[in-house]
Each structure stands twice: as structure tokens, then as C-alpha cells.
N, C-alpha and C. Protein backbone atom coordinates (compact mmCIF):
# COMPACT_ATOMS: atom_id res chain seq x y z
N UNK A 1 25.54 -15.48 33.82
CA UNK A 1 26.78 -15.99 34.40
C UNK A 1 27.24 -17.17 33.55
N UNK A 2 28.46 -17.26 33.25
CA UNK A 2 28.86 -18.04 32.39
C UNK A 2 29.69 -19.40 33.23
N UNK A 3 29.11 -20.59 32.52
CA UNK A 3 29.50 -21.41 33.32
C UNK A 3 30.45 -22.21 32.61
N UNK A 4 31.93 -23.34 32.86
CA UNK A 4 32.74 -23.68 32.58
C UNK A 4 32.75 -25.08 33.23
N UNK A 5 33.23 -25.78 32.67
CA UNK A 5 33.31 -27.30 32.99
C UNK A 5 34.67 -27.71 32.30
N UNK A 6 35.52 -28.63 33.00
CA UNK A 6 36.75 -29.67 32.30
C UNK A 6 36.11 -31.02 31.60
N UNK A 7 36.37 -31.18 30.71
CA UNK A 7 36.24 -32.64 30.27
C UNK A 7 37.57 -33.15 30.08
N UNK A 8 37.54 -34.81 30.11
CA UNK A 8 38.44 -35.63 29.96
C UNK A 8 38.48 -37.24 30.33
N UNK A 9 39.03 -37.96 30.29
CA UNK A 9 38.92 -39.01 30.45
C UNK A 9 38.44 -38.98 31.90
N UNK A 10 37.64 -40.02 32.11
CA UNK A 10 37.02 -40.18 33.28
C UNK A 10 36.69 -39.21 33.95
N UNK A 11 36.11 -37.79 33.50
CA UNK A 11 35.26 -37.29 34.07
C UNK A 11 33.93 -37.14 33.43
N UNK A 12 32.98 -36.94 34.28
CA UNK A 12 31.42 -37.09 33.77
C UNK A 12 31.36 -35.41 33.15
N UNK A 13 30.56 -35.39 32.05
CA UNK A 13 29.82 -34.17 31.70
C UNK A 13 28.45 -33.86 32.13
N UNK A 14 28.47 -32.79 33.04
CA UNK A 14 26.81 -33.02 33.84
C UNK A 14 26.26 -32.72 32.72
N UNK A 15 24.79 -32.79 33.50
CA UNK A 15 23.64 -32.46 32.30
C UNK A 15 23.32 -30.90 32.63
N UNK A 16 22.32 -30.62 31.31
CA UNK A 16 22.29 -29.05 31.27
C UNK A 16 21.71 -28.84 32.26
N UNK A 17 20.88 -29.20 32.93
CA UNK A 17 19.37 -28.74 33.99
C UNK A 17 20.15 -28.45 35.14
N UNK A 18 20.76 -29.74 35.78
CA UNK A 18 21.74 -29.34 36.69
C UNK A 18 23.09 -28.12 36.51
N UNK A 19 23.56 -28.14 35.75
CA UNK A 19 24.55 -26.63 35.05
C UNK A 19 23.25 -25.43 35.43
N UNK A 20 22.37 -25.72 35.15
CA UNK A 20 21.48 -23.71 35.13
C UNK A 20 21.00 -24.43 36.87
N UNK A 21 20.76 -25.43 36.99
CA UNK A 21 20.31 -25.03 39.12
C UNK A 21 21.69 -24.40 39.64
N UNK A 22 22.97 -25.36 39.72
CA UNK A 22 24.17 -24.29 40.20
C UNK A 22 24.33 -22.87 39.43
N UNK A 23 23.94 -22.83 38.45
CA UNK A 23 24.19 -21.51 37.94
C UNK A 23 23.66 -20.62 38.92
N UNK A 24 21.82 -20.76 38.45
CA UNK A 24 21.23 -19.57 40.02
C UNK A 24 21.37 -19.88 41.06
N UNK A 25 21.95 -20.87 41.89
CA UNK A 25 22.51 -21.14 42.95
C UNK A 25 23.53 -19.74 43.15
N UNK A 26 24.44 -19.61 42.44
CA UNK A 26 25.61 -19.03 42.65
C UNK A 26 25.48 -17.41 42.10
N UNK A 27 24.29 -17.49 41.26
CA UNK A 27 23.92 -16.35 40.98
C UNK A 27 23.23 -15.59 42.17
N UNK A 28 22.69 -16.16 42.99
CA UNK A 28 21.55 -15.73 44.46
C UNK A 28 22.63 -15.36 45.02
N UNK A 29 23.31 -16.16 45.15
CA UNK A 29 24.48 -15.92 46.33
C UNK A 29 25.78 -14.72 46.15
N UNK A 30 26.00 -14.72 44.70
CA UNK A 30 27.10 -13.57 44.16
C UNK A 30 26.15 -12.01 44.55
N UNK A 31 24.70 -12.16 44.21
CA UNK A 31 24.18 -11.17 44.68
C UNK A 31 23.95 -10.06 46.05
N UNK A 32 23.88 -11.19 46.97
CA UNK A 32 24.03 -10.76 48.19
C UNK A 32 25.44 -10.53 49.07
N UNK A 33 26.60 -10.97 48.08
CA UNK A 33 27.65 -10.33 48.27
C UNK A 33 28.12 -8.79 47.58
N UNK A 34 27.44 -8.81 45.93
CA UNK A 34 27.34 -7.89 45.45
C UNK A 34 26.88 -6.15 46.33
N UNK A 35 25.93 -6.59 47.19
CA UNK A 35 25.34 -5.77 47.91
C UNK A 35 26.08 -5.20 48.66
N UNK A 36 26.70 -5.60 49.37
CA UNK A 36 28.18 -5.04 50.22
C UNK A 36 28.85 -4.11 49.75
N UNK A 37 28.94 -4.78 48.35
CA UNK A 37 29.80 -3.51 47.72
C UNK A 37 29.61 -2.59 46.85
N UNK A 38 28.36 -2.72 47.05
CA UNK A 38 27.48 -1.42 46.56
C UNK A 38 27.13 -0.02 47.22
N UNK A 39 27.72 0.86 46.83
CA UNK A 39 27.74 1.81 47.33
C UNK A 39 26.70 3.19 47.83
N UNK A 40 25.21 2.21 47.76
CA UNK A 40 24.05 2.53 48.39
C UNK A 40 23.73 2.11 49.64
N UNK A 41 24.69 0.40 50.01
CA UNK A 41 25.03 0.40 51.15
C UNK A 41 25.62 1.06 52.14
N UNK A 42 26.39 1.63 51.73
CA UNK A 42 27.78 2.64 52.62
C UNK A 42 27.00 3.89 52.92
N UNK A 43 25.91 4.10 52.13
CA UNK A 43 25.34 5.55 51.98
C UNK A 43 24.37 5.24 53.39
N UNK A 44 23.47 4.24 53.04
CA UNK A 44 22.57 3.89 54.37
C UNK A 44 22.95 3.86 55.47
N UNK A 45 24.26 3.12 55.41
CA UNK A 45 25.00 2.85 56.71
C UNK A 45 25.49 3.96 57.32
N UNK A 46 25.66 4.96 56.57
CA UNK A 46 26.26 6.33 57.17
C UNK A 46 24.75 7.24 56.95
N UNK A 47 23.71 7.37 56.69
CA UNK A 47 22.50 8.31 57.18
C UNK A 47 22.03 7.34 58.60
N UNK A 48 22.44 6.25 59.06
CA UNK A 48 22.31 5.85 60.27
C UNK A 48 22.45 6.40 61.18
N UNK A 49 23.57 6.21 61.08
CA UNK A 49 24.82 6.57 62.17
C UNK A 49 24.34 8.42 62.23
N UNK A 50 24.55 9.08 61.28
CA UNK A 50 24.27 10.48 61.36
C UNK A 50 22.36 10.25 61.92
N UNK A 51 21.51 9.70 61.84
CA UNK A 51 20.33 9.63 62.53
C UNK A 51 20.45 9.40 64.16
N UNK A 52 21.39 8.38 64.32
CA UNK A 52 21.83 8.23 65.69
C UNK A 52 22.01 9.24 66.56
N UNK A 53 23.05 9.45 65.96
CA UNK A 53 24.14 10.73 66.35
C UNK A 53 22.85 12.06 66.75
N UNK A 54 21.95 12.65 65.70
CA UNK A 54 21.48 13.53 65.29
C UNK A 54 19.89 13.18 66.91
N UNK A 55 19.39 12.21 66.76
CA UNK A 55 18.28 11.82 67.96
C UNK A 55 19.31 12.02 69.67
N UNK A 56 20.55 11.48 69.50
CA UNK A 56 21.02 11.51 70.78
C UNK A 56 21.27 12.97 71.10
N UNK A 57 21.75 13.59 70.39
CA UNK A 57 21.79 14.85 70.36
C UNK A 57 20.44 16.08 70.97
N UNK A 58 19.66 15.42 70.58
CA UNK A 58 18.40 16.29 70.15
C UNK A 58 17.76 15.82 71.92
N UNK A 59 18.07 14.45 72.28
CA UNK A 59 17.41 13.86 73.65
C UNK A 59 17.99 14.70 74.29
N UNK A 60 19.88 15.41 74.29
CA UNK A 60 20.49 15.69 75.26
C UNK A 60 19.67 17.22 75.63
N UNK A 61 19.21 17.99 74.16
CA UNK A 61 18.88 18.99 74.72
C UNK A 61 17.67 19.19 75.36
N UNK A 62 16.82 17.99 74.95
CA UNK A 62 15.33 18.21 75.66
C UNK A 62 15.85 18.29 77.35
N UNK A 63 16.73 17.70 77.47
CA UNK A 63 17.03 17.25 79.02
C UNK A 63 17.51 18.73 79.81
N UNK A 64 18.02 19.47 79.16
CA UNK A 64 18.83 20.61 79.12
C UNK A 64 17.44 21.90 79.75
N UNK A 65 16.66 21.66 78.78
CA UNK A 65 15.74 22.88 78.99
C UNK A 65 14.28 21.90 79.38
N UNK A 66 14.35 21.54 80.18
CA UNK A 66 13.28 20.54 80.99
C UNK A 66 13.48 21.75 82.08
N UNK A 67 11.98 22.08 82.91
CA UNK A 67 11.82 23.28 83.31
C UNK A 67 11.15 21.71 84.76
N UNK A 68 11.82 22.47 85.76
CA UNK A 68 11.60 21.29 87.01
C UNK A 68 10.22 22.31 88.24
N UNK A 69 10.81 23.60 88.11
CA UNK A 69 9.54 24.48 89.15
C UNK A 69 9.38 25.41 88.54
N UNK A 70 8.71 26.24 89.42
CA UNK A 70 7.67 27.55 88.81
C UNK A 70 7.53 28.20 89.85
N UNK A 71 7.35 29.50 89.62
CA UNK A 71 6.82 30.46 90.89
C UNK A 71 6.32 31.62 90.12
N UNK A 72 5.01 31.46 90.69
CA UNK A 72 3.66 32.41 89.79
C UNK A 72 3.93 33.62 91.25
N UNK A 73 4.49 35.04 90.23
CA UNK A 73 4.44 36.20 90.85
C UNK A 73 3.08 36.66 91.13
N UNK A 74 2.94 37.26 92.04
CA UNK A 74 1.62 37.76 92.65
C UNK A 74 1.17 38.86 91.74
N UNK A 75 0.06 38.78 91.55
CA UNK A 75 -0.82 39.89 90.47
C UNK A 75 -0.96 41.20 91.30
N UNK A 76 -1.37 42.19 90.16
CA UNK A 76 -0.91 43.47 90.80
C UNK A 76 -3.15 44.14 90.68
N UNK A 77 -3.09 44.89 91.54
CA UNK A 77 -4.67 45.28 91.20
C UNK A 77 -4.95 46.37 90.75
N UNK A 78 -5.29 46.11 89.42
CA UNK A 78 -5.53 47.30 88.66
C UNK A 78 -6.76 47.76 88.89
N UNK A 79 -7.91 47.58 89.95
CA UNK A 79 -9.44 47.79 89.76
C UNK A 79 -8.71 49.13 90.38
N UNK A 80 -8.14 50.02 90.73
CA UNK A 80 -8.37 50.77 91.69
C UNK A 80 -8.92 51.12 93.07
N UNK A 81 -9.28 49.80 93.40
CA UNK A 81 -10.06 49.49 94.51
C UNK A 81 -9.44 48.78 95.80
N UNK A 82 -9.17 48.72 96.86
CA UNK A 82 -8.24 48.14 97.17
C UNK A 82 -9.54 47.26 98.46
N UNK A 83 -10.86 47.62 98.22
CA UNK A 83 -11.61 46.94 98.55
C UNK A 83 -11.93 45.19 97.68
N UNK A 84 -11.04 45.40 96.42
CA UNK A 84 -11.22 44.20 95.91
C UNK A 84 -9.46 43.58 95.81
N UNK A 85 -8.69 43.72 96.68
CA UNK A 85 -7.18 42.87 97.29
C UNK A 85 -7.81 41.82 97.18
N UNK A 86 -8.73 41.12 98.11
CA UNK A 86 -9.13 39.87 97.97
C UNK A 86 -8.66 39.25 96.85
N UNK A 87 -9.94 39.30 96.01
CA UNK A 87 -9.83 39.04 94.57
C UNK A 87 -8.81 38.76 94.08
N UNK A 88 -8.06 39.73 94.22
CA UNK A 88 -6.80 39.43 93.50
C UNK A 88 -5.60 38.46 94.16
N UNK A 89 -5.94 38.27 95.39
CA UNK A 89 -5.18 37.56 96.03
C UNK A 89 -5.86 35.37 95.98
N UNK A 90 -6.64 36.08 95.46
CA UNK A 90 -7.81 34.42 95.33
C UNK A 90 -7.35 33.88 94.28
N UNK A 91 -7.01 35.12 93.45
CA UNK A 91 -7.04 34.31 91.76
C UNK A 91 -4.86 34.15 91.64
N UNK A 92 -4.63 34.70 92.50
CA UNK A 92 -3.68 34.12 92.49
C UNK A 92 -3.28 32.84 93.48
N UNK A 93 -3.62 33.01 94.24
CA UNK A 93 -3.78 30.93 94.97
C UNK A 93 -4.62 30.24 93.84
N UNK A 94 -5.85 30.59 93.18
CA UNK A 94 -6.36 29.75 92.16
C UNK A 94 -5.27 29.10 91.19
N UNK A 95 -4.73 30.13 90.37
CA UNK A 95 -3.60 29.55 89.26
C UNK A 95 -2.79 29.01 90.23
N UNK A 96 -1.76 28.98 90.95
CA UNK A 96 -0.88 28.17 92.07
C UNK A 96 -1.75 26.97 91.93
N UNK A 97 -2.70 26.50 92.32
CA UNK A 97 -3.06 25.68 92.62
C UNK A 97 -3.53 24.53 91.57
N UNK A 98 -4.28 25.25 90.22
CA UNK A 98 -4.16 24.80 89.27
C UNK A 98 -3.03 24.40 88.30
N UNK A 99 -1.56 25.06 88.54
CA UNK A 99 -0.45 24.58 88.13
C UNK A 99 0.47 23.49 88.76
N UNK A 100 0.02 23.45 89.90
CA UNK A 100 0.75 22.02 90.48
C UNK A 100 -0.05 21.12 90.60
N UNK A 101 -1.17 21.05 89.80
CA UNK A 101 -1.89 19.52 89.05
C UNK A 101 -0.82 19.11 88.39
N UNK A 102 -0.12 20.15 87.44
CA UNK A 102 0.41 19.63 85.80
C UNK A 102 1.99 18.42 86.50
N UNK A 103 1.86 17.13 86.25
CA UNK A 103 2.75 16.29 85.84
C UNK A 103 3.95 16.30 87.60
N UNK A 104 4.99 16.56 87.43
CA UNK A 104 6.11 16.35 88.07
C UNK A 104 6.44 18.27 88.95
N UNK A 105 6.06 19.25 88.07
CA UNK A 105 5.99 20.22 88.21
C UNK A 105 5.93 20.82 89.64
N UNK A 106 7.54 21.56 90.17
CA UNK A 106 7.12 21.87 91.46
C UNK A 106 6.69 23.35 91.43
N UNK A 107 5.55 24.49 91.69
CA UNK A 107 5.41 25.13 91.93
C UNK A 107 5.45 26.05 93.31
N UNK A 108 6.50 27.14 93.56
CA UNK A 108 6.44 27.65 95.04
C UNK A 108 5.00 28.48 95.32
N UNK A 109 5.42 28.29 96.82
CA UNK A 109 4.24 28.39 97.72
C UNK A 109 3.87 30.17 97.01
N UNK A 110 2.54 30.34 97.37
CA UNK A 110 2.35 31.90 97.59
C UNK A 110 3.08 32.51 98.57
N UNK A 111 3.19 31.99 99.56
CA UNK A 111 4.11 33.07 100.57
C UNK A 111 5.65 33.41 100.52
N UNK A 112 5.84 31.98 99.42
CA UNK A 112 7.34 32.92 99.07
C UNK A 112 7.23 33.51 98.03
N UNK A 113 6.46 33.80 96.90
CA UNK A 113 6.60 34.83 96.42
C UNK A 113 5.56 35.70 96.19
N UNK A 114 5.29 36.06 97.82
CA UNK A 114 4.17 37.90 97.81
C UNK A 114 5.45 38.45 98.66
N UNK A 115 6.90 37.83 98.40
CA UNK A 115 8.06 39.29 98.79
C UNK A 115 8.17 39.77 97.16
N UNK A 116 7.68 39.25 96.25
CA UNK A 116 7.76 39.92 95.31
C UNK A 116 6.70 41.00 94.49
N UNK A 117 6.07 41.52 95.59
CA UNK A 117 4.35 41.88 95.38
C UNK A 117 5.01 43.49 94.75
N UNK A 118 4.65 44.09 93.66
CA UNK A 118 4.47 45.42 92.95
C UNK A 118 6.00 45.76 92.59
């Protein structure tokens, strides 16, 4: 950076040491204005905004397909046996019962859905 001074009657000529401290004084400072208008700024500033944009987006759909209940259809008995209904009616209250541990999750009762039995 090139520095300039007036001389003339009754003005002082600084000294050099002081000339190069304002120099990088003004050099630090031209820099961080420089930055502004650098056009790696503008670039950041806009993959922001598109990051923004792009996460809010992405929250709206988790919200969208958030699954609130469940209803476990009644199993069908393939033993051929109809001495083992039980069974099959156990292991379906088992899973029911083991799925409405999970979190917030409402699972319906077995008795509303054995109208959906075969």
C-alpha cells in the first residue's frame, strides 16, 4: 500500500516507523472490508440460506409421515389344527403388547381388530 504525505511550511514530516504502523493499520482494516466484496462471500451466504431452506424443508416432511398408531391384524392359522387357535391368538396379544412399549405409539386393542380375522 502506498503511502503519501504533504510537505510544507509548518508541517512536520513523520518518521518512517510510524508511516509503516499506519500503513498495516489500514492495511488490516482495508482487508476486512475487502472481504465483503469478495465474491466467496456472496457464495457462502447463499449455500446458507439454501441449507436453511433445504433442513426446514426436510423437518416439514419428517412431520408429514410421522406414523401416530398401529393396528396389528390378527394372524391367520396355518397349523391346520384348530386345536392350536389358542396359539395363535396368544402370539397375537404378545406382539400388541410388545408394540405399545415402543415410544408415543398408539396401538389398537385386539378386539377391534379380530373384525378383521381371515
Amino acid at each position: 500500500m502506498k503511502s503519501y504525505f504533504v510537505t510544507g511550511d509548518g508541517l512536520a514530516i513523520p518518521e518512517k516507523e510510524k508511516i509503516k504502523r499506519l500503513g498495516k493499520a489500514f492495511a488490516s482494516e482495508s482487508k476486512v472490508k475487502r472481504f465483503f466484496k469478495h465474491p466467496v462471500f456472496y457464495l457462502l451466504i447463499m449455500l446458507l440460506i439454501i441449507g436453511l431452506f433445504t433442513i426446514r424443508s426436510l423437518e416439514k416432511i419428517k412431520h408429514v409421515r410421522k406414523v401416530q398408531s398401529i393396528a396389528i391384524l390378527p394372524f391367520e392359522n396355518f397349523t391346520g389344527s384348530s386345536d392350536e387357535a389358542y396359539f395363535v391368538d396368544m402370539m397375537h396379544d404378545a406382539v400388541i403388547s410388545e408394540i405399545s412399549k415402543i415410544g408415543n405409539l398408539i396401538v389398537e386393542s385386539r378386539t377391534s381388530t379380530l373384525q378383521f380375522r381371515g
